[in-house]
PDB file of N, CA and C in Angstrom:
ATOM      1  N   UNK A   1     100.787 101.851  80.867  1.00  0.00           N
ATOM      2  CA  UNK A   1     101.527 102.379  82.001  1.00  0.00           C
ATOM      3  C   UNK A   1     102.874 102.912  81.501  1.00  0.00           C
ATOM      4  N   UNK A   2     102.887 104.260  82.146  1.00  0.00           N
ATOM      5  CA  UNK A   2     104.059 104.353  81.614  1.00  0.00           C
ATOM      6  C   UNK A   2     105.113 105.076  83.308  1.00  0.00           C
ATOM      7  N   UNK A   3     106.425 105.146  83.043  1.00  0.00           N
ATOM      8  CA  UNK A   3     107.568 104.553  83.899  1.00  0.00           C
ATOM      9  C   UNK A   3     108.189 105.723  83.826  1.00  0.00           C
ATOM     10  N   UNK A   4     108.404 106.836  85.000  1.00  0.00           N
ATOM     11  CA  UNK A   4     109.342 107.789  85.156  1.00  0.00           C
ATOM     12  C   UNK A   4     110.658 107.689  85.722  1.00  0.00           C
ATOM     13  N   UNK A   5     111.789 107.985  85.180  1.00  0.00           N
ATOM     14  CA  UNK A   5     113.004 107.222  84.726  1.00  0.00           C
ATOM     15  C   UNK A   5     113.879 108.589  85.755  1.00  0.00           C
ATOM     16  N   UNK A   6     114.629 108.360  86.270  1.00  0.00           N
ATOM     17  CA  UNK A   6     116.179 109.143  86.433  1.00  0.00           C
ATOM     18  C   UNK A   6     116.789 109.545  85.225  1.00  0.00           C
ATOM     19  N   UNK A   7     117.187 110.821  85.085  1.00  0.00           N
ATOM     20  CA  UNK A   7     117.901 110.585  83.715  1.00  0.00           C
ATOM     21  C   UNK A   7     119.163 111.117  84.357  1.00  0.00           C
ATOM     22  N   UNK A   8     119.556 111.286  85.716  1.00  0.00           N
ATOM     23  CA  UNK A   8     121.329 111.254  85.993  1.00  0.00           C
ATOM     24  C   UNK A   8     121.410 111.024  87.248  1.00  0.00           C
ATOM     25  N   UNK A   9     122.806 110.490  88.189  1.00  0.00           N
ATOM     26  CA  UNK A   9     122.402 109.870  89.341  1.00  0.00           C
ATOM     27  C   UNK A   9     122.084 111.699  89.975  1.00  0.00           C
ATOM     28  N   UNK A  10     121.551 111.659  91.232  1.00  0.00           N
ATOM     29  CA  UNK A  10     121.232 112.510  91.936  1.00  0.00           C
ATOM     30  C   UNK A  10     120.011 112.200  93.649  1.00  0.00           C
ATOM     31  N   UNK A  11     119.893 113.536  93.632  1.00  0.00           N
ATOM     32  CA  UNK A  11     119.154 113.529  95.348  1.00  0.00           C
ATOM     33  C   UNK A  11     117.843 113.699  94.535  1.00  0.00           C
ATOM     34  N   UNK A  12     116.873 113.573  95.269  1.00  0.00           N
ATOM     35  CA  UNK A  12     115.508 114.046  95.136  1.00  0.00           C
ATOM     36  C   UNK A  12     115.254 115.021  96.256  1.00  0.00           C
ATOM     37  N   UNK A  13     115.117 116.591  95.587  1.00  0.00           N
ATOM     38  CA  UNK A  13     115.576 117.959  96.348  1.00  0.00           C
ATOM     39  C   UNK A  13     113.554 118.084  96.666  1.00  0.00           C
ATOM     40  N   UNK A  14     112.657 117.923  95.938  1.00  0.00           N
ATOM     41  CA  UNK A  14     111.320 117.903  95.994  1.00  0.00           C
ATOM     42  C   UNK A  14     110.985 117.301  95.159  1.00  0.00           C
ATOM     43  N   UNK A  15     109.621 116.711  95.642  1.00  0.00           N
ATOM     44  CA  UNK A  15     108.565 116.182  95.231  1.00  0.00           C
ATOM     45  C   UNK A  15     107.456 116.813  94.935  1.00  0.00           C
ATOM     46  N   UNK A  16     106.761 116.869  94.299  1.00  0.00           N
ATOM     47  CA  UNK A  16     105.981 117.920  93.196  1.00  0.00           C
ATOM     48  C   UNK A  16     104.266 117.151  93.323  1.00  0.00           C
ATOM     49  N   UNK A  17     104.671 115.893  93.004  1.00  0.00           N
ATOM     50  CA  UNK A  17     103.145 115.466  92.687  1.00  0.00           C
ATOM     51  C   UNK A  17     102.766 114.277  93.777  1.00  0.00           C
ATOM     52  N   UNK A  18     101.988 114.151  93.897  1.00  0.00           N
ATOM     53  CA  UNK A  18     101.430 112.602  95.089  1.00  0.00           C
ATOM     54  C   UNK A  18     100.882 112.035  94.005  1.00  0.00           C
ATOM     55  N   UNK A  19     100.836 110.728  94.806  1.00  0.00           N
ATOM     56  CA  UNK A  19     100.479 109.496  93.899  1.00  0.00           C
ATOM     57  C   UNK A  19      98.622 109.540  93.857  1.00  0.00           C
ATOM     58  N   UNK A  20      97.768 109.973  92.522  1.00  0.00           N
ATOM     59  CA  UNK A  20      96.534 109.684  92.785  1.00  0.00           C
ATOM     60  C   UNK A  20      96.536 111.433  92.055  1.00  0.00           C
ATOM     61  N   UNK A  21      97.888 112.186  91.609  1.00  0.00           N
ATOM     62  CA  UNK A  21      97.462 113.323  91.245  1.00  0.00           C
ATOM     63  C   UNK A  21      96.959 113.464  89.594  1.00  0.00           C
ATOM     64  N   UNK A  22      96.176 114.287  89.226  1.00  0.00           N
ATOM     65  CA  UNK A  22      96.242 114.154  87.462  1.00  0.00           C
ATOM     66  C   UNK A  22      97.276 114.775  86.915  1.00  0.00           C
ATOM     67  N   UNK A  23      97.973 114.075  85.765  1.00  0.00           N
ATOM     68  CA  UNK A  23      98.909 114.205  84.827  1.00  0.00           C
ATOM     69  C   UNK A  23      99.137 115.223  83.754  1.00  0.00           C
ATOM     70  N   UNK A  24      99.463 116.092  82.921  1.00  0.00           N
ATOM     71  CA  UNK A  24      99.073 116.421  81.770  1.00  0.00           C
ATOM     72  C   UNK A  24     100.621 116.062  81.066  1.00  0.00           C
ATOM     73  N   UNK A  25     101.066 115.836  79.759  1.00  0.00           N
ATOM     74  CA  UNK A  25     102.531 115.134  79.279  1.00  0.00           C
ATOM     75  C   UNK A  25     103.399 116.454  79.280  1.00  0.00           C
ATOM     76  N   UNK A  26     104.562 116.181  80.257  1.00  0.00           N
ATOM     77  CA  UNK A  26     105.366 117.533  80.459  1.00  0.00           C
ATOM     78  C   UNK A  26     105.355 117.829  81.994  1.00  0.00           C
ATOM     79  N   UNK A  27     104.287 117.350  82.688  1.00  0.00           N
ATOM     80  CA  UNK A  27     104.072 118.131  84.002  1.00  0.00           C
ATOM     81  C   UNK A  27     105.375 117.606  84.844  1.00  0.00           C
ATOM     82  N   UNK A  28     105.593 118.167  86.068  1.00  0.00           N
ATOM     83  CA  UNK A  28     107.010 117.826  86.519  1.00  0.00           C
ATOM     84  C   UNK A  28     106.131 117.211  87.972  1.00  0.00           C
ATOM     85  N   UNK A  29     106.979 115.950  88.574  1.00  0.00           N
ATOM     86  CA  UNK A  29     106.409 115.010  89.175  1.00  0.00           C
ATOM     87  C   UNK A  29     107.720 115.392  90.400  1.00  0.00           C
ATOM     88  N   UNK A  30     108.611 115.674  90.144  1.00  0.00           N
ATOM     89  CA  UNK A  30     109.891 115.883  91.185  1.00  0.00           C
ATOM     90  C   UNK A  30     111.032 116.499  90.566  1.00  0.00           C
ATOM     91  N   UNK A  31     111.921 116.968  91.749  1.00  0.00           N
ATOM     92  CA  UNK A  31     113.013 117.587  91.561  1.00  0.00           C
ATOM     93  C   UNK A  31     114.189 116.860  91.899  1.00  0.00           C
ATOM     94  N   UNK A  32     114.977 116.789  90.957  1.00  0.00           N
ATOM     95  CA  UNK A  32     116.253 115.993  91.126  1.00  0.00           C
ATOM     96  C   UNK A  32     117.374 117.098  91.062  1.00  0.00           C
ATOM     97  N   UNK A  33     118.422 117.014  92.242  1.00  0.00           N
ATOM     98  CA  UNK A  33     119.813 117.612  92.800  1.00  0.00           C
ATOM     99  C   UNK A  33     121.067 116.912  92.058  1.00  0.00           C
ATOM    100  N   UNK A  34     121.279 117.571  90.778  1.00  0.00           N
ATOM    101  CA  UNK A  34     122.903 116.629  90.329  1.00  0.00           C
ATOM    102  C   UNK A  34     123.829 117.479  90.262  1.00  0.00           C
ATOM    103  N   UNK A  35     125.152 117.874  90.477  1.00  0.00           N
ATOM    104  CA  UNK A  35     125.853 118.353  90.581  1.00  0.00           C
ATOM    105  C   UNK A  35     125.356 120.175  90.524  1.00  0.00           C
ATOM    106  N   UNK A  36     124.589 120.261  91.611  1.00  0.00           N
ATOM    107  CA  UNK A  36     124.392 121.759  91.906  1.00  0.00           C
ATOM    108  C   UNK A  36     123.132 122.158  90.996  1.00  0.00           C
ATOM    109  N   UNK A  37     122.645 120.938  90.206  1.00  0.00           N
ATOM    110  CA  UNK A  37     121.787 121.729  88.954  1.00  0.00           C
ATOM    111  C   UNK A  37     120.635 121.149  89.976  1.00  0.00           C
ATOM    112  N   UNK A  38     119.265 122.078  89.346  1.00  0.00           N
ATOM    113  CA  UNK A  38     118.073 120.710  89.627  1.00  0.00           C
ATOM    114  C   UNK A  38     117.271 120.301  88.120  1.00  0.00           C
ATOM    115  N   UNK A  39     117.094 119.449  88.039  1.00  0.00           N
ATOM    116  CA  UNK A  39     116.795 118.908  87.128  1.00  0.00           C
ATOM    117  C   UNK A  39     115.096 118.302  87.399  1.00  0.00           C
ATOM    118  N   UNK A  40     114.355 118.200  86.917  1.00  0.00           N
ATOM    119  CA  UNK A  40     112.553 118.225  86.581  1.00  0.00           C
ATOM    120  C   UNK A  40     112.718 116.691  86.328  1.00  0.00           C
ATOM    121  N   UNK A  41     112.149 115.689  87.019  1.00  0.00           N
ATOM    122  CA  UNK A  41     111.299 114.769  86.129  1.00  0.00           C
ATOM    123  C   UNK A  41     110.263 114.845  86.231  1.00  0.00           C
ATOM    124  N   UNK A  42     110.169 114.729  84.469  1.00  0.00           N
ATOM    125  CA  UNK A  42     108.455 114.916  84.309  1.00  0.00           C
ATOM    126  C   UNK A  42     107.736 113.534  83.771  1.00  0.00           C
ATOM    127  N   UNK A  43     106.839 113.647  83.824  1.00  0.00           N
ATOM    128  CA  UNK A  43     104.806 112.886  82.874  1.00  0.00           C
ATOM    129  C   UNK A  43     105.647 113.047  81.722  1.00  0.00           C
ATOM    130  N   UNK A  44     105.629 111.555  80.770  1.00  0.00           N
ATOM    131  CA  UNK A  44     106.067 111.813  79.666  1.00  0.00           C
ATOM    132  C   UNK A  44     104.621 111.710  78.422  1.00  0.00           C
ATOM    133  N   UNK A  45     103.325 111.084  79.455  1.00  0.00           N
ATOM    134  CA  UNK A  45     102.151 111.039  78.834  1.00  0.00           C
ATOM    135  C   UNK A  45     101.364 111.662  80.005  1.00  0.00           C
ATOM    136  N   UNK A  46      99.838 111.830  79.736  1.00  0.00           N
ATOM    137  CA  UNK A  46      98.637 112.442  80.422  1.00  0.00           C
ATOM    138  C   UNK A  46      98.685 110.788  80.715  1.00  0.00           C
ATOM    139  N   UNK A  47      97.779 111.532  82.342  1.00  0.00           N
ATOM    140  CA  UNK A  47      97.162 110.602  83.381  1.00  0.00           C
ATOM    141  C   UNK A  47      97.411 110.483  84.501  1.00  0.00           C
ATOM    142  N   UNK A  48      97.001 109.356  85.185  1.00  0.00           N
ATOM    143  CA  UNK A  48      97.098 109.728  86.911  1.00  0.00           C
ATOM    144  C   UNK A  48      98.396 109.034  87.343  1.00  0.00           C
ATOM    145  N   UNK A  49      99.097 109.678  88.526  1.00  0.00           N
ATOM    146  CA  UNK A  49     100.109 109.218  88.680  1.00  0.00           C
ATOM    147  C   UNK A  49      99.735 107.923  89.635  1.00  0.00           C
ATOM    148  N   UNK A  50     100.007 106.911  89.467  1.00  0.00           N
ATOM    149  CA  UNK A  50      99.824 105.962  90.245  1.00  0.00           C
ATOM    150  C   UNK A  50     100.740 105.452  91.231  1.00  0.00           C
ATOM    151  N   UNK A  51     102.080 105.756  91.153  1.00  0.00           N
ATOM    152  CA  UNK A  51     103.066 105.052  92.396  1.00  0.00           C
ATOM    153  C   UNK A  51     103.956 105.905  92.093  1.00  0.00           C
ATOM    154  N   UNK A  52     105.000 106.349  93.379  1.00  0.00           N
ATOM    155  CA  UNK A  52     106.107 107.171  93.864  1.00  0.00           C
ATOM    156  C   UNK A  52     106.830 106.508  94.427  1.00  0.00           C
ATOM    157  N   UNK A  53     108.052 105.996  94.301  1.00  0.00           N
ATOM    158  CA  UNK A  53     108.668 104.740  94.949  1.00  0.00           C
ATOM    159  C   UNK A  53     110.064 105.919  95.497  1.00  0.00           C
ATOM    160  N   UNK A  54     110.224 106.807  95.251  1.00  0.00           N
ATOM    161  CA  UNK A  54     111.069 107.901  96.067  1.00  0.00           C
ATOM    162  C   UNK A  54     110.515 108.964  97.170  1.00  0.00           C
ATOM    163  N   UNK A  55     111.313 109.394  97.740  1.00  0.00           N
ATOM    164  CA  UNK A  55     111.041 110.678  98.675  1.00  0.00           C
ATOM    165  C   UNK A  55     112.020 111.563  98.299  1.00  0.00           C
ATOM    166  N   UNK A  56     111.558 112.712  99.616  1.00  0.00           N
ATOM    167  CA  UNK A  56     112.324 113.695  99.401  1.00  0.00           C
ATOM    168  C   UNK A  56     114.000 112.825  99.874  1.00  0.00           C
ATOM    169  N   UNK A  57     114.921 113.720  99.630  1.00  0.00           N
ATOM    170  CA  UNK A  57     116.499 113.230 100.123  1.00  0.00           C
ATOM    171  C   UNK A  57     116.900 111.980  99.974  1.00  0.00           C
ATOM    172  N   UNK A  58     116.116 110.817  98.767  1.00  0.00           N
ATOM    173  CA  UNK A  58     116.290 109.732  98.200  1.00  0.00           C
ATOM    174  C   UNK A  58     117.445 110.196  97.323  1.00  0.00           C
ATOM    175  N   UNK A  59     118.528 108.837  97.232  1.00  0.00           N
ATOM    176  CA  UNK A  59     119.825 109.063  96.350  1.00  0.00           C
ATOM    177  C   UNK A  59     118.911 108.389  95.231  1.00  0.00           C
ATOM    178  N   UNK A  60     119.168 108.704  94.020  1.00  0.00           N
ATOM    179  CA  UNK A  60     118.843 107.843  92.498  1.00  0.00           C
ATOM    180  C   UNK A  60     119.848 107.662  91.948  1.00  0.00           C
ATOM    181  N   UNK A  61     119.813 106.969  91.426  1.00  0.00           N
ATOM    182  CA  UNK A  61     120.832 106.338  89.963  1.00  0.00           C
ATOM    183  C   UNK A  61     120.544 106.497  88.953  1.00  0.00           C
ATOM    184  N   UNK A  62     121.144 107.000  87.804  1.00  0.00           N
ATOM    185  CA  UNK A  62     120.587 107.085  86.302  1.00  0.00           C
ATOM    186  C   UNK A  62     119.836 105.660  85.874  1.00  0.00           C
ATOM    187  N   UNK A  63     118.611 106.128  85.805  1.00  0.00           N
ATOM    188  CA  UNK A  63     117.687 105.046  84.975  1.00  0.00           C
ATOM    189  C   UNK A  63     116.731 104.502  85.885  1.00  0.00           C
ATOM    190  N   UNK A  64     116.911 104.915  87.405  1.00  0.00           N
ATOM    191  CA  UNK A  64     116.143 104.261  88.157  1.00  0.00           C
ATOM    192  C   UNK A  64     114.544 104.722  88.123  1.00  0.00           C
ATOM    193  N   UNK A  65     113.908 104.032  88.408  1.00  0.00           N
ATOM    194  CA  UNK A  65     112.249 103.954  88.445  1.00  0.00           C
ATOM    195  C   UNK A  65     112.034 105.092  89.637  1.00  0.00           C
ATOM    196  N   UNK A  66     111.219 106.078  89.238  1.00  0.00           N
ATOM    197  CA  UNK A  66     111.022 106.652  90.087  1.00  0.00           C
ATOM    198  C   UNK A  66     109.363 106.988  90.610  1.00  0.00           C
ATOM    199  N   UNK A  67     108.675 106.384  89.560  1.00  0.00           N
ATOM    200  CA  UNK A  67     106.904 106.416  89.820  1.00  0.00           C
ATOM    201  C   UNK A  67     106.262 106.057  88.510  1.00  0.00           C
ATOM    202  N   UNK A  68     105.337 105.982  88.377  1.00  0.00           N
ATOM    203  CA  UNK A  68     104.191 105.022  87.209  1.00  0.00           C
ATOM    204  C   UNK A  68     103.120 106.006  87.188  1.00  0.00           C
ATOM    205  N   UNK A  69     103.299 106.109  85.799  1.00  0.00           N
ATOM    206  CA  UNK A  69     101.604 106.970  85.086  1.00  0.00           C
ATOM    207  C   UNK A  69     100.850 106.573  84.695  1.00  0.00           C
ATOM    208  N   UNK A  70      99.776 106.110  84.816  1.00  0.00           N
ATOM    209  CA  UNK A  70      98.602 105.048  83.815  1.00  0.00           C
ATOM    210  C   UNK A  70      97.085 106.155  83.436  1.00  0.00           C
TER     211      UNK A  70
END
């Protein structure tokens, strides 16, 4: 299992993938809002996304958990 991370605090501007979608390593799972930029988190491996613990207009924190790839 692997763990998609915040990498700066921000909004979640969109959501890209549902939980149950297939993976490929790189694919972008959501859109994060930090100071005017948007920023991609992506699949850092292939596979199915299994949990989304954000929405859209969720605040994040750098480092926070934002969904699980297995």
């Amino acid at each position: 299992m692997a763990e998609i991370r915040a990498e700066m605090v921000g909004t979640v501007l969109e959501v890209v993938a549902e939980p149950g979608a297939a993976l490929a390593a790189g694919d972008t799972v959501l859109i994060l809002e930090s100071m005017k930029m948007e920023l991609p988190a992506v699949s850092e491996k292939a596979g199915t996304l299994t949990s989304l613990v954000v929405a859209k207009g969720d605040r994040v924190q750098q480092g926070d958990v934002l969904g699980t790839v297995e």
